[in-house]
N, C-alpha and C. Protein backbone atom coordinates (compact mmCIF):
# COMPACT_ATOMS: atom_id res chain seq x y z
N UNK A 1 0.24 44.83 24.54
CA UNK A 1 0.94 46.01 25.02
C UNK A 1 -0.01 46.94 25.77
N UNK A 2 -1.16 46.96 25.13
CA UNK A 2 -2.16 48.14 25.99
C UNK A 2 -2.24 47.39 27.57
N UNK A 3 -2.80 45.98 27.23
CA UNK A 3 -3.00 45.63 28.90
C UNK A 3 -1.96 45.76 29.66
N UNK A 4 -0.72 45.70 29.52
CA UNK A 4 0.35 45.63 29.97
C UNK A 4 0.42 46.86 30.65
N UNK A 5 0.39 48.76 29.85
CA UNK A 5 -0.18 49.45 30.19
C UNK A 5 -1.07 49.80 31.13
N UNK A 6 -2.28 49.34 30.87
CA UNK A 6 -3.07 49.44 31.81
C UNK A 6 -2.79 48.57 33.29
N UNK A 7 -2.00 47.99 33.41
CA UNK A 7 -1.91 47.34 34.69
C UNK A 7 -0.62 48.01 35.43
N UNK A 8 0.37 48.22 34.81
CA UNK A 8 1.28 49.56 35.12
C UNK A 8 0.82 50.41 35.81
N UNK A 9 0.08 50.88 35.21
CA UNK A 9 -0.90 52.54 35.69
C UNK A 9 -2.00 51.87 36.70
N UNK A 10 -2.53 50.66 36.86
CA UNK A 10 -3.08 50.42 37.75
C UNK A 10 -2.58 50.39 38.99
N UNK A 11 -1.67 49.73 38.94
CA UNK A 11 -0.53 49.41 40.16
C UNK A 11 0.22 50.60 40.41
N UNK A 12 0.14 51.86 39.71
CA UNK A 12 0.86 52.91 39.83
C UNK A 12 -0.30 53.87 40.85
N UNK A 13 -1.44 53.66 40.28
CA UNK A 13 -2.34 54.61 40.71
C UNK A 13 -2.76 54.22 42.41
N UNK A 14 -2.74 52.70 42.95
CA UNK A 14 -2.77 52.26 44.01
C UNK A 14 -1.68 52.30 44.85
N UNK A 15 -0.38 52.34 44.32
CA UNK A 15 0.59 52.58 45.42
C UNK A 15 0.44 53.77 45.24
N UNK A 16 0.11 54.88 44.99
CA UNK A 16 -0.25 56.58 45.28
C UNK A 16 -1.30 56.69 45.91
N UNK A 17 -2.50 56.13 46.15
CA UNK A 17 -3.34 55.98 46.92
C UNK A 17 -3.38 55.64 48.24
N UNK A 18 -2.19 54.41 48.49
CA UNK A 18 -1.48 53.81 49.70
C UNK A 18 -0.85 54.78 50.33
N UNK A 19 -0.02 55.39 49.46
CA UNK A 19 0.86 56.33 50.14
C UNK A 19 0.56 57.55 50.53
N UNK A 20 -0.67 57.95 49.88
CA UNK A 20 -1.55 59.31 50.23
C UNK A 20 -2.09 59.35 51.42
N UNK A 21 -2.74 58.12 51.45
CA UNK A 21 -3.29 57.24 53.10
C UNK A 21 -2.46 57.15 54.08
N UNK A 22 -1.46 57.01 54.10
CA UNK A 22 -0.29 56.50 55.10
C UNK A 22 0.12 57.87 55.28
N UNK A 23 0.22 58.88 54.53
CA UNK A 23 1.10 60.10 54.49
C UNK A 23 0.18 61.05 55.54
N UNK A 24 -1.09 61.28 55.10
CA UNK A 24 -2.34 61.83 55.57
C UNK A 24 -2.25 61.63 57.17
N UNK A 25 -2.32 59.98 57.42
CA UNK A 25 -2.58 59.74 59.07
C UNK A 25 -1.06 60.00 59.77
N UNK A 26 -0.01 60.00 59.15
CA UNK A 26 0.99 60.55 60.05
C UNK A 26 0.95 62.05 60.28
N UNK A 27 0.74 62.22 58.76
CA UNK A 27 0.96 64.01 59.25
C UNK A 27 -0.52 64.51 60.41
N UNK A 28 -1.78 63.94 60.40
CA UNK A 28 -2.81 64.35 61.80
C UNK A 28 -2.00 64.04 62.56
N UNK A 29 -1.11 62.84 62.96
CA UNK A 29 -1.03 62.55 64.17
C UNK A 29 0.25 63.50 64.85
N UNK A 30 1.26 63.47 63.74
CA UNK A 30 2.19 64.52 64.07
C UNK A 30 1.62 65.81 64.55
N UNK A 31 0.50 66.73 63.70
CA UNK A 31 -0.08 67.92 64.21
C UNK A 31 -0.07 67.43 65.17
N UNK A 32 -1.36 66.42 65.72
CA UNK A 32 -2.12 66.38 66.69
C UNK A 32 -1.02 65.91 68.21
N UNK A 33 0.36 65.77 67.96
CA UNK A 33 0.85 65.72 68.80
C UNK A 33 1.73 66.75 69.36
N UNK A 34 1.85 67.80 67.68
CA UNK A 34 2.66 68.94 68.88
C UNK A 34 1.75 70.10 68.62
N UNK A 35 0.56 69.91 68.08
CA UNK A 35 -0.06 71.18 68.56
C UNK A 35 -1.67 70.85 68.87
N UNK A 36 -1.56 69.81 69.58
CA UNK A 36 -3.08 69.40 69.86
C UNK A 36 -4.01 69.26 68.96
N UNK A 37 -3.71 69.16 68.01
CA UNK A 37 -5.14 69.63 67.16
C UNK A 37 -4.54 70.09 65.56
N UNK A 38 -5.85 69.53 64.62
CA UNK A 38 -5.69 69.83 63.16
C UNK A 38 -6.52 70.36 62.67
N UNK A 39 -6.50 71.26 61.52
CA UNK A 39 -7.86 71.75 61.01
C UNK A 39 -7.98 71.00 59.22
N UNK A 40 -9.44 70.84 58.94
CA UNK A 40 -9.50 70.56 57.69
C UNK A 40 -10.65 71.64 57.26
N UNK A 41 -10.20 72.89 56.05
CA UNK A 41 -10.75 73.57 55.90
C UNK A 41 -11.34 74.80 56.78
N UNK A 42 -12.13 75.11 57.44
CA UNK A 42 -12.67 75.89 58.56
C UNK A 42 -13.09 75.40 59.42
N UNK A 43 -13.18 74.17 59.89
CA UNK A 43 -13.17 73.19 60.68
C UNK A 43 -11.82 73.07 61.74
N UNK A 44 -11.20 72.81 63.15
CA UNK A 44 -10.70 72.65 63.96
C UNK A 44 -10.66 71.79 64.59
N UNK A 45 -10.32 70.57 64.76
CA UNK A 45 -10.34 69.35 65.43
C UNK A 45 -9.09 69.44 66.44
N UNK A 46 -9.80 69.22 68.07
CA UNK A 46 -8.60 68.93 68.86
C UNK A 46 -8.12 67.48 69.15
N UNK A 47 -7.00 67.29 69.13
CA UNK A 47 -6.73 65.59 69.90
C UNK A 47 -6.50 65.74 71.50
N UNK A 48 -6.70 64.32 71.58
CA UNK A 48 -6.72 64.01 72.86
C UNK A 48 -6.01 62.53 72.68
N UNK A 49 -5.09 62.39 73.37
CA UNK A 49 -4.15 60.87 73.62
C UNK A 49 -4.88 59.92 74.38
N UNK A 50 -5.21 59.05 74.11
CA UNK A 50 -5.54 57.43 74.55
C UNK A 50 -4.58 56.84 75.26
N UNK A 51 -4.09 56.81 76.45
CA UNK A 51 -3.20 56.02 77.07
C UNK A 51 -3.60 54.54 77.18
N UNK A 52 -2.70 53.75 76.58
CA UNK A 52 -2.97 52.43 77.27
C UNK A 52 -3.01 51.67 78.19
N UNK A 53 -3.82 51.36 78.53
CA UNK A 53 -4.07 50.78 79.86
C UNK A 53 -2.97 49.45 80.26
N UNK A 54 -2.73 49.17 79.34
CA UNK A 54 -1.65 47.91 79.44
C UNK A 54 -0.05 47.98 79.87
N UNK A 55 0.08 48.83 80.13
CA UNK A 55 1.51 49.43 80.31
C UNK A 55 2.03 49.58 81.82
């Protein structure tokens, strides 16, 4: 029963990790698309779009 537990909460703690990750890079990219730019802390980062050349 404990391991059983512990692999629950393992697999619990990694899909929250996944989803923290995934959640994180949409929301920069969203900022970074309608207001140029994100800050982390007192820090200011502007974006700039990469057009593909393939198009």
């Amino acid at each position: 029963m404990i391991i059983a537990e512990f692999a629950y909460q393992a697999v619990a703690l990694l899909l929250a990790h996944y989803i923290g990750w995934a959640r994180a890079h949409y929301t920069v990219a969203d900022e970074c698309e309608r207001l140029g730019g994100f800050y982390v802390g007192s820090k200011t980062f502007r974006c700039v779009k990469v057009e593909d050349s393939k198009e």
